[in-house]
N, C-alpha and C. Protein backbone atom coordinates (compact mmCIF):
# COMPACT_ATOMS: atom_id res chain seq x y z
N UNK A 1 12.84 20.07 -5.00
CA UNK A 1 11.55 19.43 -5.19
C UNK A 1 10.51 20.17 -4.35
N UNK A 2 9.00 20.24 -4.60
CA UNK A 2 8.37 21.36 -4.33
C UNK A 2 7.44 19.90 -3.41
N UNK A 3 7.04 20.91 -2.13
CA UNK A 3 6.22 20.06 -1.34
C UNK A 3 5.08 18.77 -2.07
N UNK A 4 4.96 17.82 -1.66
CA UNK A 4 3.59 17.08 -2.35
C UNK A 4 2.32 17.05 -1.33
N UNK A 5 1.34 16.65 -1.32
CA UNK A 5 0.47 16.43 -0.99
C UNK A 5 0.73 15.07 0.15
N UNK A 6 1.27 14.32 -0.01
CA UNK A 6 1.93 13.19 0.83
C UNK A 6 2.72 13.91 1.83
N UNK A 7 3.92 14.76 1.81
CA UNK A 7 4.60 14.98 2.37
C UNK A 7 4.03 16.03 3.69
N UNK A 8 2.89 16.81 3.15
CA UNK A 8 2.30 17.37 3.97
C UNK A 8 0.97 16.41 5.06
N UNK A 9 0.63 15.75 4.20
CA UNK A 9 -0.13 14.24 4.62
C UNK A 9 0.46 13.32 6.09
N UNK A 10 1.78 13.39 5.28
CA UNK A 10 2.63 12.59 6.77
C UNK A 10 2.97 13.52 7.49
N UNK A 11 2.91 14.89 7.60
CA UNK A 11 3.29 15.53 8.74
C UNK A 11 1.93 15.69 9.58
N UNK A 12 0.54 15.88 8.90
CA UNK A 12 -0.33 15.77 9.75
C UNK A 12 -1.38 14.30 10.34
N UNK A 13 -0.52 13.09 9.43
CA UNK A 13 -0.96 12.36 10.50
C UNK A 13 -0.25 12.11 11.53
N UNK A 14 1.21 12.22 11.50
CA UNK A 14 2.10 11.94 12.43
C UNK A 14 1.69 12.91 13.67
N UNK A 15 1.76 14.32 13.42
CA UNK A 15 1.59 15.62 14.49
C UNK A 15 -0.21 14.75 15.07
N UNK A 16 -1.11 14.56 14.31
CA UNK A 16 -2.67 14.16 14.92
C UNK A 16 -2.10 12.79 15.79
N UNK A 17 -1.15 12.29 15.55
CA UNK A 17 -1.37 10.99 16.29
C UNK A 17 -0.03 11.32 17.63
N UNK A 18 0.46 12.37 17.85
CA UNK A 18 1.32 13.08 18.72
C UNK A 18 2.35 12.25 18.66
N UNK A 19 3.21 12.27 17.75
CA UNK A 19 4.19 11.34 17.28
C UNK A 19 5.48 12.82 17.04
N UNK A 20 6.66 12.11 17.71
CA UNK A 20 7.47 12.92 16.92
C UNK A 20 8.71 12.43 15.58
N UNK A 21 9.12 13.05 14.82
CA UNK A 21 10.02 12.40 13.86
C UNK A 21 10.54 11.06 14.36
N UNK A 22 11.44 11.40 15.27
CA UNK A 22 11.98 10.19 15.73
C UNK A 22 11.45 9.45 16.11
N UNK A 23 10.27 8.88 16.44
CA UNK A 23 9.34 7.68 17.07
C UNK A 23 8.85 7.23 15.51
N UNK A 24 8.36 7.58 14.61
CA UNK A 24 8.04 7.17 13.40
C UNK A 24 9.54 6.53 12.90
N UNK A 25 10.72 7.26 12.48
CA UNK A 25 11.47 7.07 12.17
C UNK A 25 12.77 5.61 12.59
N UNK A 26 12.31 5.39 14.24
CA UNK A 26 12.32 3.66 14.43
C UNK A 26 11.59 3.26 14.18
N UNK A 27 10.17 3.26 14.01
CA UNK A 27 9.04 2.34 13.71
C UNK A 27 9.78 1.94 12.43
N UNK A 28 10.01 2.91 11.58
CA UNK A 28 10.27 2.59 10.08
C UNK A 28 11.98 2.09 9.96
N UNK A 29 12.55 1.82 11.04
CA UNK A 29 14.42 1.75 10.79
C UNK A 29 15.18 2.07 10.10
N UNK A 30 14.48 3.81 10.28
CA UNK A 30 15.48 4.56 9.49
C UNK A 30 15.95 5.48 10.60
N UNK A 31 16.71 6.66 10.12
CA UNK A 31 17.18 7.69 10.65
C UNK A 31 16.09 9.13 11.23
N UNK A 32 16.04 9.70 11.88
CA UNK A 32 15.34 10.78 11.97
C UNK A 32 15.54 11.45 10.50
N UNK A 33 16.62 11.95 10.36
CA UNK A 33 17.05 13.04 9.22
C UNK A 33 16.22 12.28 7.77
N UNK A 34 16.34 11.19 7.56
CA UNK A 34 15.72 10.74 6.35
C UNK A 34 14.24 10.81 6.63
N UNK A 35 13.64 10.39 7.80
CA UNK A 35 12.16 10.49 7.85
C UNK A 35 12.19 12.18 7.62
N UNK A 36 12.84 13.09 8.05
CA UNK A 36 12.37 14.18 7.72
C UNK A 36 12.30 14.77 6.45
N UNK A 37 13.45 14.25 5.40
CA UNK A 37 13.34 14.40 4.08
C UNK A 37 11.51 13.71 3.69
N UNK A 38 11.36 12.70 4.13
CA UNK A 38 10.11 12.13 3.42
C UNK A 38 9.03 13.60 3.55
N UNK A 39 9.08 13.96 4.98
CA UNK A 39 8.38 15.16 5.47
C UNK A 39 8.17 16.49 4.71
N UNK A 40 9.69 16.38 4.13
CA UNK A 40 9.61 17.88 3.14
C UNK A 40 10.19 17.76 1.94
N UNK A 41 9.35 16.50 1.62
CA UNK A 41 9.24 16.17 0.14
C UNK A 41 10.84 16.24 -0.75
N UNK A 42 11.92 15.66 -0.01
CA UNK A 42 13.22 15.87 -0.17
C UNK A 42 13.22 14.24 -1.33
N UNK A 43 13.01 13.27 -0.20
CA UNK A 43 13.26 12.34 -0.61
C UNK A 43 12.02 11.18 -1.12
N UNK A 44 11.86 10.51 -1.47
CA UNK A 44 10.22 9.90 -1.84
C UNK A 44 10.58 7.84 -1.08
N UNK A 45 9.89 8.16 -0.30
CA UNK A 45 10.11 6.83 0.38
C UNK A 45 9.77 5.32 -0.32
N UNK A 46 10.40 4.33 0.13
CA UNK A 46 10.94 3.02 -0.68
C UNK A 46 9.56 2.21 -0.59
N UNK A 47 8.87 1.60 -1.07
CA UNK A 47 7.75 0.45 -1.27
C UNK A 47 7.61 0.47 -0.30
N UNK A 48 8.82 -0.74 0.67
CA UNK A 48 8.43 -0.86 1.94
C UNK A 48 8.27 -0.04 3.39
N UNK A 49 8.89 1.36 2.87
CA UNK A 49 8.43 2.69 3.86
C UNK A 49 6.76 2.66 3.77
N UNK A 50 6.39 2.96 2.24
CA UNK A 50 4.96 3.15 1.72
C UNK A 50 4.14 2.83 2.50
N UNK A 51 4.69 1.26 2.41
CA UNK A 51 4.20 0.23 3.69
C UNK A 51 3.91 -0.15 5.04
N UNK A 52 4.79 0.44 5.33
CA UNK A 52 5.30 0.71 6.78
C UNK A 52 3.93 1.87 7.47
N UNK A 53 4.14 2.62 6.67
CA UNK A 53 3.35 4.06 7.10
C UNK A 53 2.45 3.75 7.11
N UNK A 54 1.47 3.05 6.02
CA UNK A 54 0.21 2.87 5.64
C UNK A 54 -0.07 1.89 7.14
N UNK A 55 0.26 0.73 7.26
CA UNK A 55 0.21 0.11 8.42
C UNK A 55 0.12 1.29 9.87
N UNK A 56 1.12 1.79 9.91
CA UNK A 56 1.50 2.52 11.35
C UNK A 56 0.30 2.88 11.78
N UNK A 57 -0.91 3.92 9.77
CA UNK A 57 -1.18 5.33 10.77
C UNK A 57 -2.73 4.33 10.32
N UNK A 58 -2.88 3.07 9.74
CA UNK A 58 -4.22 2.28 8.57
C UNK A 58 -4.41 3.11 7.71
N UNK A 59 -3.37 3.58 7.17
CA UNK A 59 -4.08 4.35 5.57
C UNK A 59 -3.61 3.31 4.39
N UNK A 60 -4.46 3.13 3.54
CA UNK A 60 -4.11 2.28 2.37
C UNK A 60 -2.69 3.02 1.54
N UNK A 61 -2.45 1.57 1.27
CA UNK A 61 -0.84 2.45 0.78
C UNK A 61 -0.92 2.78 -1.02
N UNK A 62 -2.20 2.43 -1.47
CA UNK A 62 -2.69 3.36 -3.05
C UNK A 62 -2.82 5.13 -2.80
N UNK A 63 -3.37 5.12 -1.45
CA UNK A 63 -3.91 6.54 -0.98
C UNK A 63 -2.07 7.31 -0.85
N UNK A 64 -1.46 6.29 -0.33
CA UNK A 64 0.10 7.48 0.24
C UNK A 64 1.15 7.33 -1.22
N UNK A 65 0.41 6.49 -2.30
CA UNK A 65 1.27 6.72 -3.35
C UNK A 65 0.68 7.54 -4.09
N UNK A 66 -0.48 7.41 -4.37
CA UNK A 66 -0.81 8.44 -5.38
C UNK A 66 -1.19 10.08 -4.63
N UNK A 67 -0.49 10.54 -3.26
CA UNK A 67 -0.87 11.91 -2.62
C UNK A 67 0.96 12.59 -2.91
N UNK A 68 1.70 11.40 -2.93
CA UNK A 68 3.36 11.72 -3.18
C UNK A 68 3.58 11.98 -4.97
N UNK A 69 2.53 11.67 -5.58
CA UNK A 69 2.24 12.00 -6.94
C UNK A 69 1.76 13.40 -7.40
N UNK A 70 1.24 14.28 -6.07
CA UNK A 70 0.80 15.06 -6.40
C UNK A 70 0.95 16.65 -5.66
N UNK A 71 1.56 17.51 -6.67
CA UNK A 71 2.29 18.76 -5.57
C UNK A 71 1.20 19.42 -5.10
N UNK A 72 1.80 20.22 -4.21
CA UNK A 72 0.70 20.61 -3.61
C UNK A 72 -0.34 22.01 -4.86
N UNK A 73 0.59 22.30 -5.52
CA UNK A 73 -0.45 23.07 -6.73
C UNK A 73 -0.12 22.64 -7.91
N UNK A 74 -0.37 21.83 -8.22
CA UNK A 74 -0.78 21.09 -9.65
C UNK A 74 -0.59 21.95 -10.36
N UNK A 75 -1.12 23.32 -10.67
CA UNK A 75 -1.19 23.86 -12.01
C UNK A 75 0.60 24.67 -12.42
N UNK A 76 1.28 25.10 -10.87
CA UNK A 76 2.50 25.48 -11.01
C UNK A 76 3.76 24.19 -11.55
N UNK A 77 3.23 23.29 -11.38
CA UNK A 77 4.27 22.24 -11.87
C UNK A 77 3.82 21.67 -13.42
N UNK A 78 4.81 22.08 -14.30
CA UNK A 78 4.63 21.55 -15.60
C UNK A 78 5.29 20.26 -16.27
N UNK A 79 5.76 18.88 -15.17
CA UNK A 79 5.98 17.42 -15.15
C UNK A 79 4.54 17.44 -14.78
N UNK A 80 3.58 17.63 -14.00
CA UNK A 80 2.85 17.15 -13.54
C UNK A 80 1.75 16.30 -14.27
N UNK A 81 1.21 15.39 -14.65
CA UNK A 81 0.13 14.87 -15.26
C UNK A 81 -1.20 14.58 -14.61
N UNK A 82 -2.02 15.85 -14.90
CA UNK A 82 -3.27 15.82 -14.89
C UNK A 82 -4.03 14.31 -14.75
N UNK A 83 -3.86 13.24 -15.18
CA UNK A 83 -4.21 12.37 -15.33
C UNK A 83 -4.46 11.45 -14.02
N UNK A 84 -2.95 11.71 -13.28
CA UNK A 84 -3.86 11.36 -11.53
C UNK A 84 -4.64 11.97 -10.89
N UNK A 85 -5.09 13.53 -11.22
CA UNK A 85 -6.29 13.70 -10.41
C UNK A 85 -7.26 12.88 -10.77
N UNK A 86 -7.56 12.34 -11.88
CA UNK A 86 -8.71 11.69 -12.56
C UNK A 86 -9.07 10.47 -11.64
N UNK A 87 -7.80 10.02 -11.00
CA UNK A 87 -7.81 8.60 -10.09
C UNK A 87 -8.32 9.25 -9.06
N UNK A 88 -8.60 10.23 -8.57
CA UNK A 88 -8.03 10.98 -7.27
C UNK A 88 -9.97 10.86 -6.69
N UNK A 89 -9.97 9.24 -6.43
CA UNK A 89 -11.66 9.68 -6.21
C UNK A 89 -12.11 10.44 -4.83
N UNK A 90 -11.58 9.85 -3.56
CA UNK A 90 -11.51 10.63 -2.64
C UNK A 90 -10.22 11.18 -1.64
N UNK A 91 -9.45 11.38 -2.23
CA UNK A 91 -8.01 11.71 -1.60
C UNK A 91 -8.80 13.46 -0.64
N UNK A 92 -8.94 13.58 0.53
CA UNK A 92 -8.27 14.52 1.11
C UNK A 92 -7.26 14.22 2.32
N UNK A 93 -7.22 15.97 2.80
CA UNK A 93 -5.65 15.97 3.55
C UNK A 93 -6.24 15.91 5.30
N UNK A 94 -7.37 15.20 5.42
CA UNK A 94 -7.91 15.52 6.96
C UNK A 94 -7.44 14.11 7.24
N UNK A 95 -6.59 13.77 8.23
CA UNK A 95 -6.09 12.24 8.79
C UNK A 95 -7.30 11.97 9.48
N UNK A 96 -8.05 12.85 10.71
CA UNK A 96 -9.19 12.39 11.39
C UNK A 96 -10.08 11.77 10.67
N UNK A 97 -10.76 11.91 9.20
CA UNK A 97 -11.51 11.54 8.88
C UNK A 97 -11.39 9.64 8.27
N UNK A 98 -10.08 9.59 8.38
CA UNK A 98 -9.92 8.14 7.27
C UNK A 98 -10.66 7.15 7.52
N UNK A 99 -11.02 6.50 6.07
CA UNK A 99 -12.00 5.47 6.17
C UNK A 99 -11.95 4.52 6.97
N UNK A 100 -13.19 3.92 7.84
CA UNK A 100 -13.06 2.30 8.82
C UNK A 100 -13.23 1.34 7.80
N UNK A 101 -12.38 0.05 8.37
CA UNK A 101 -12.68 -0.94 7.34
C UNK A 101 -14.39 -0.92 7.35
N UNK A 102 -14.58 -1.67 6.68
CA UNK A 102 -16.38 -1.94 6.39
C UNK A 102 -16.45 -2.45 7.59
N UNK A 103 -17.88 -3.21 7.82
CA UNK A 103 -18.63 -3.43 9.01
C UNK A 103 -17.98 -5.04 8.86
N UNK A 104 -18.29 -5.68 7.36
CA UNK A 104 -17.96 -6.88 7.43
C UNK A 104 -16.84 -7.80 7.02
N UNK A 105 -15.52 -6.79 7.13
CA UNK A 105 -14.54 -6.82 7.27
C UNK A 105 -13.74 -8.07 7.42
N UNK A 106 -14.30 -8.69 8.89
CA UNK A 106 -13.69 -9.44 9.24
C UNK A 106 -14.35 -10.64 8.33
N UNK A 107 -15.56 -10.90 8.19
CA UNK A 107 -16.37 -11.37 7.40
C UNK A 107 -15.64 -12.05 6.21
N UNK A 108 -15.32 -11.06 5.57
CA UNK A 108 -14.78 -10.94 3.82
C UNK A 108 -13.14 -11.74 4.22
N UNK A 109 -12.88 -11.37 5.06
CA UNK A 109 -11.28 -12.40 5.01
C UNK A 109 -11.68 -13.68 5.44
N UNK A 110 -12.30 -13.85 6.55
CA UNK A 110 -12.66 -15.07 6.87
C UNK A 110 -13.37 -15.80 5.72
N UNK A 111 -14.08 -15.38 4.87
CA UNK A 111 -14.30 -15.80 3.77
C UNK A 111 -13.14 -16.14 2.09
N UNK A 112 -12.24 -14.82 2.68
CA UNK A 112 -11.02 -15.53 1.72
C UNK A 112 -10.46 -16.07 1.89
N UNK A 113 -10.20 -16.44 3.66
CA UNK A 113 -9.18 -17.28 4.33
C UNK A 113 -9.68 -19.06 4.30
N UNK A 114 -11.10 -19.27 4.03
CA UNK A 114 -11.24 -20.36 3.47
C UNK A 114 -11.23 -20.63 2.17
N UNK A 115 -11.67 -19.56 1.40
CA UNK A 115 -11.05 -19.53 0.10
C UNK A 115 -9.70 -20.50 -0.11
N UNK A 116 -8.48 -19.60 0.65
CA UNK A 116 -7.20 -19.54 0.39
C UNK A 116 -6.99 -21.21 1.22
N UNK A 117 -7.37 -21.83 2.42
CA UNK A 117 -7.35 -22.60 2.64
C UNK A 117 -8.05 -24.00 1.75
N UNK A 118 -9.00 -23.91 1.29
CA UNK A 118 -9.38 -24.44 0.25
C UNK A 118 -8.22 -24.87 -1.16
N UNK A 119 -8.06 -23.92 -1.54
CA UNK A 119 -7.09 -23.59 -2.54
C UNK A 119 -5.66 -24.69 -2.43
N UNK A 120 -5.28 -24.24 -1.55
CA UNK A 120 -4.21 -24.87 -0.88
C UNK A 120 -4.43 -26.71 -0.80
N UNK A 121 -5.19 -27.09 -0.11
CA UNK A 121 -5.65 -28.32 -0.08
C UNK A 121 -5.50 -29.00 -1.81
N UNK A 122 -6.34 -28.23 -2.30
CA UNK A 122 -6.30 -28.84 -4.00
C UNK A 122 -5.21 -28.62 -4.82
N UNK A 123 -4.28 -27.57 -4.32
CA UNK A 123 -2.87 -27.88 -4.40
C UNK A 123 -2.15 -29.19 -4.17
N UNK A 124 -2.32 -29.31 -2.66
CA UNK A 124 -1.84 -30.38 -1.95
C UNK A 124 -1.84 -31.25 -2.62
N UNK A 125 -3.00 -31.99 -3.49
CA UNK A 125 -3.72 -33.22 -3.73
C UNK A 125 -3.42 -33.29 -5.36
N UNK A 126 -3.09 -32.31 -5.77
CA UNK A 126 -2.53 -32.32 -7.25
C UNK A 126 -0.98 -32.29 -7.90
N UNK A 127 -0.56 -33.24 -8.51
CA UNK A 127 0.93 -33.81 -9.01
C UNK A 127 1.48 -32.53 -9.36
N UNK A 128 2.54 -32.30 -9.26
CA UNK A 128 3.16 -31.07 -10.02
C UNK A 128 3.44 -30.90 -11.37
N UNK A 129 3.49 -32.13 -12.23
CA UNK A 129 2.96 -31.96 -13.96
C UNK A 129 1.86 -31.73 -13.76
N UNK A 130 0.72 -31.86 -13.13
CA UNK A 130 -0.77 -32.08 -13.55
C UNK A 130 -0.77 -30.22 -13.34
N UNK A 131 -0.36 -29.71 -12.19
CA UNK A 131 -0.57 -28.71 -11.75
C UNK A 131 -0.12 -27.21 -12.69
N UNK A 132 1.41 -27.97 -13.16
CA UNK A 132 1.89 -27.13 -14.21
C UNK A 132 1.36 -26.74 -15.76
N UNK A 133 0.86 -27.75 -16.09
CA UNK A 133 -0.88 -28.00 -16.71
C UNK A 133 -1.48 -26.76 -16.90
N UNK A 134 -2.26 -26.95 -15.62
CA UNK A 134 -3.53 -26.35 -15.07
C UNK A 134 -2.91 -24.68 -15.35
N UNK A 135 -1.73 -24.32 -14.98
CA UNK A 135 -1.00 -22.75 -14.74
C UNK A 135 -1.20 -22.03 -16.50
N UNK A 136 -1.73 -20.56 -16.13
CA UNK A 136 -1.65 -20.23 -17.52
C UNK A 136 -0.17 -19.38 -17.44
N UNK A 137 -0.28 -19.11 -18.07
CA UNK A 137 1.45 -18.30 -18.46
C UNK A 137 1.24 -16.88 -17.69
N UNK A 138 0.08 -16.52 -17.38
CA UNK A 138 0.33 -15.18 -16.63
C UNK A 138 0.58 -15.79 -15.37
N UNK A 139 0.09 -17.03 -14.53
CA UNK A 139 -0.27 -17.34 -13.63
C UNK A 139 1.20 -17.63 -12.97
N UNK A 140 2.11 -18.43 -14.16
CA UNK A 140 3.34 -18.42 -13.51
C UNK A 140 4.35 -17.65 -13.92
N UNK A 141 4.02 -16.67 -14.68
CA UNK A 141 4.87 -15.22 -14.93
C UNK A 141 4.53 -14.77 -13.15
N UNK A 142 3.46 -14.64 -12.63
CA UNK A 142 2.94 -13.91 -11.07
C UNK A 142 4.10 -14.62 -10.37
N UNK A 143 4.24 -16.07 -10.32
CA UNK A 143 4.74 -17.06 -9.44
C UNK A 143 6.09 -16.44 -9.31
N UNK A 144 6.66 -16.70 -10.72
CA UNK A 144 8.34 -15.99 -11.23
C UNK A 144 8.62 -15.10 -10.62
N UNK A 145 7.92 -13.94 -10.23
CA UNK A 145 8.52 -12.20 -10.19
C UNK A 145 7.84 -12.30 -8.95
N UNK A 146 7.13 -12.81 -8.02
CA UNK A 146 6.61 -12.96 -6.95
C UNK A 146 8.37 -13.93 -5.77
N UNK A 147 8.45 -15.13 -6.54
CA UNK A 147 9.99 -15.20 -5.96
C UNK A 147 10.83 -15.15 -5.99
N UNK A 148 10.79 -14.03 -7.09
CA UNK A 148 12.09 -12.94 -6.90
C UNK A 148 12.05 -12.08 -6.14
N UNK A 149 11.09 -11.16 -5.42
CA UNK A 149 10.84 -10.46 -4.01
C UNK A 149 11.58 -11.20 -2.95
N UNK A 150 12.18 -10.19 -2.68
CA UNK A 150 12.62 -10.42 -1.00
C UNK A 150 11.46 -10.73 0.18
N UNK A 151 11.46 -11.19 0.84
CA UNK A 151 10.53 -12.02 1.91
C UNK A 151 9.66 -10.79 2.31
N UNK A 152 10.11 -9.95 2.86
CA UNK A 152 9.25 -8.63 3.13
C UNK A 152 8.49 -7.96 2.01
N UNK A 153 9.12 -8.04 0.93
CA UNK A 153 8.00 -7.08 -0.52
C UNK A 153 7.07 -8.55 -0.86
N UNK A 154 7.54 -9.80 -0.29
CA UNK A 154 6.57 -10.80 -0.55
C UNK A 154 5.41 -10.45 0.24
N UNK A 155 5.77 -10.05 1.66
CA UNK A 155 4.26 -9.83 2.06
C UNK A 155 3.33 -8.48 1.61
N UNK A 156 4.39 -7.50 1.27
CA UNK A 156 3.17 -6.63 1.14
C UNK A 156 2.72 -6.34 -0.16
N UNK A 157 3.24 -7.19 -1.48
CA UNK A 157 2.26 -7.75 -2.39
C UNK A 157 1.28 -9.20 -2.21
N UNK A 158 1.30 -9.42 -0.74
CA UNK A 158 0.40 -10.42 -0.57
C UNK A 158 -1.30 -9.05 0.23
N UNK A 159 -0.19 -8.33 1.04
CA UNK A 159 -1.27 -7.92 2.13
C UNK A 159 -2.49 -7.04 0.51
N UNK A 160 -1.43 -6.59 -0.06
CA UNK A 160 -1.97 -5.56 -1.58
C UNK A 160 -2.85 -6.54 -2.15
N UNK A 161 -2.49 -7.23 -2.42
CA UNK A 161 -3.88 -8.38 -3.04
C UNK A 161 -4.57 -8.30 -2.36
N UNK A 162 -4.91 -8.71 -1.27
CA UNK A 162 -5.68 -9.04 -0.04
C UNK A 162 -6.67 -7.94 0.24
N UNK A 163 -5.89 -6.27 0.11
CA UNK A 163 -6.94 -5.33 0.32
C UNK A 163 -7.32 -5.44 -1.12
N UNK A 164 -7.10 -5.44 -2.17
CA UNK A 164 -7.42 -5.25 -3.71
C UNK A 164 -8.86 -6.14 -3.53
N UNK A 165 -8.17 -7.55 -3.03
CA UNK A 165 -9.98 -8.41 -3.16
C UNK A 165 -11.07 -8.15 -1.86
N UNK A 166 -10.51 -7.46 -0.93
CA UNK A 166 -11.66 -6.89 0.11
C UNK A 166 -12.33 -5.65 -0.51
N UNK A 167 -12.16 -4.90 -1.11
CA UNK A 167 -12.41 -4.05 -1.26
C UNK A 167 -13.42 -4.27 -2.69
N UNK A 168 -13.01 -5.13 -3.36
CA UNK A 168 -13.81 -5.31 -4.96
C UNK A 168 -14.97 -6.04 -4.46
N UNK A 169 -14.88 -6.75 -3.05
CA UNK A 169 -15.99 -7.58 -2.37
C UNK A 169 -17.06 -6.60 -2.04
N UNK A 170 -16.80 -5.68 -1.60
CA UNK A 170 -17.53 -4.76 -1.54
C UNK A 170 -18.69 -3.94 -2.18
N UNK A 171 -18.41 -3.97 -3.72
CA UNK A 171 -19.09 -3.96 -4.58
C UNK A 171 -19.77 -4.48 -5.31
């Protein structure tokens, strides 16, 4: 497998943040030798690695999936589909530069967090026929395949929503 754009990605945020294999590689509870496959594009790391990383270094974890999507010369690889550069609105390879959350950041959750508290309450207060009702079929198709996740991919399709609606707030 030919280097990606990710794989070179995690070697220079790890080296900018003076990290060596093995200090990433407990953060993440794996092995040195496997974090180093992630490194040289051996092996392609699990959801919750994705996760892990994105947290460690604050890079959004859309940014470390779609950079592992992409070799480092596009035009020599003929699997490759053109079609994710098209997504590719600002992907570069400088770690120093990565985006700060917005200014009103804290703002926008505290605003979903009464949202979500809100929400909850009118849960509370509503029968579970009445409620099952109210659910459209996508709503509890989400519910279904949401508890089927293991407790950990539960949160980081919660934290993924969470940046999905901070970020659309934005606009």
């Amino acid at each position: 497998m030919s280097e990606t754009r990710f794989s070179v990605y995690l070697r220079l945020l790890r080296e900018s943040h003076g990290l060596k294999q093995k200090d990433i590689a407990n953060k993440l509870g794996i092995t040195r030798a496997t974090y180093s496959h992630y490194e040289n594009a051996r092996l392609t790391p699990p959801a919750d690695a994705f996760y892990k990383i994105g947290k460690i270094y604050n890079v959004p974890i859309e940014k470390l999936i779609r950079l592992s999507l992409i070799p480092l010369d596009p035009d020599s690889d003929p699997d490759f589909d053109p079609e994710i550069l098209s997504l590719n609105d600002d992907l570069f390879m400088d770690p120093s530069n990565e985006k700060r959350p917005p200014s009103d950041y804290v703002e926008v959750i505290q605003k979903m967090s009464d949202m979500h508290n809100d929400f909850l309450m009118a849960m509370n207060n509503t029968s579970k026929n009445s409620m099952v009702k109210e659910l459209r079929t996508i709503d509890k198709e989400l519910i279904f395949y949401y508890h089927r996740l293991p407790e950990d991919m539960q949160q980081v399709v919660i934290d993924l929503l969470r940046n999905i609606l901070v970020r659309s707030s934005d606009t």
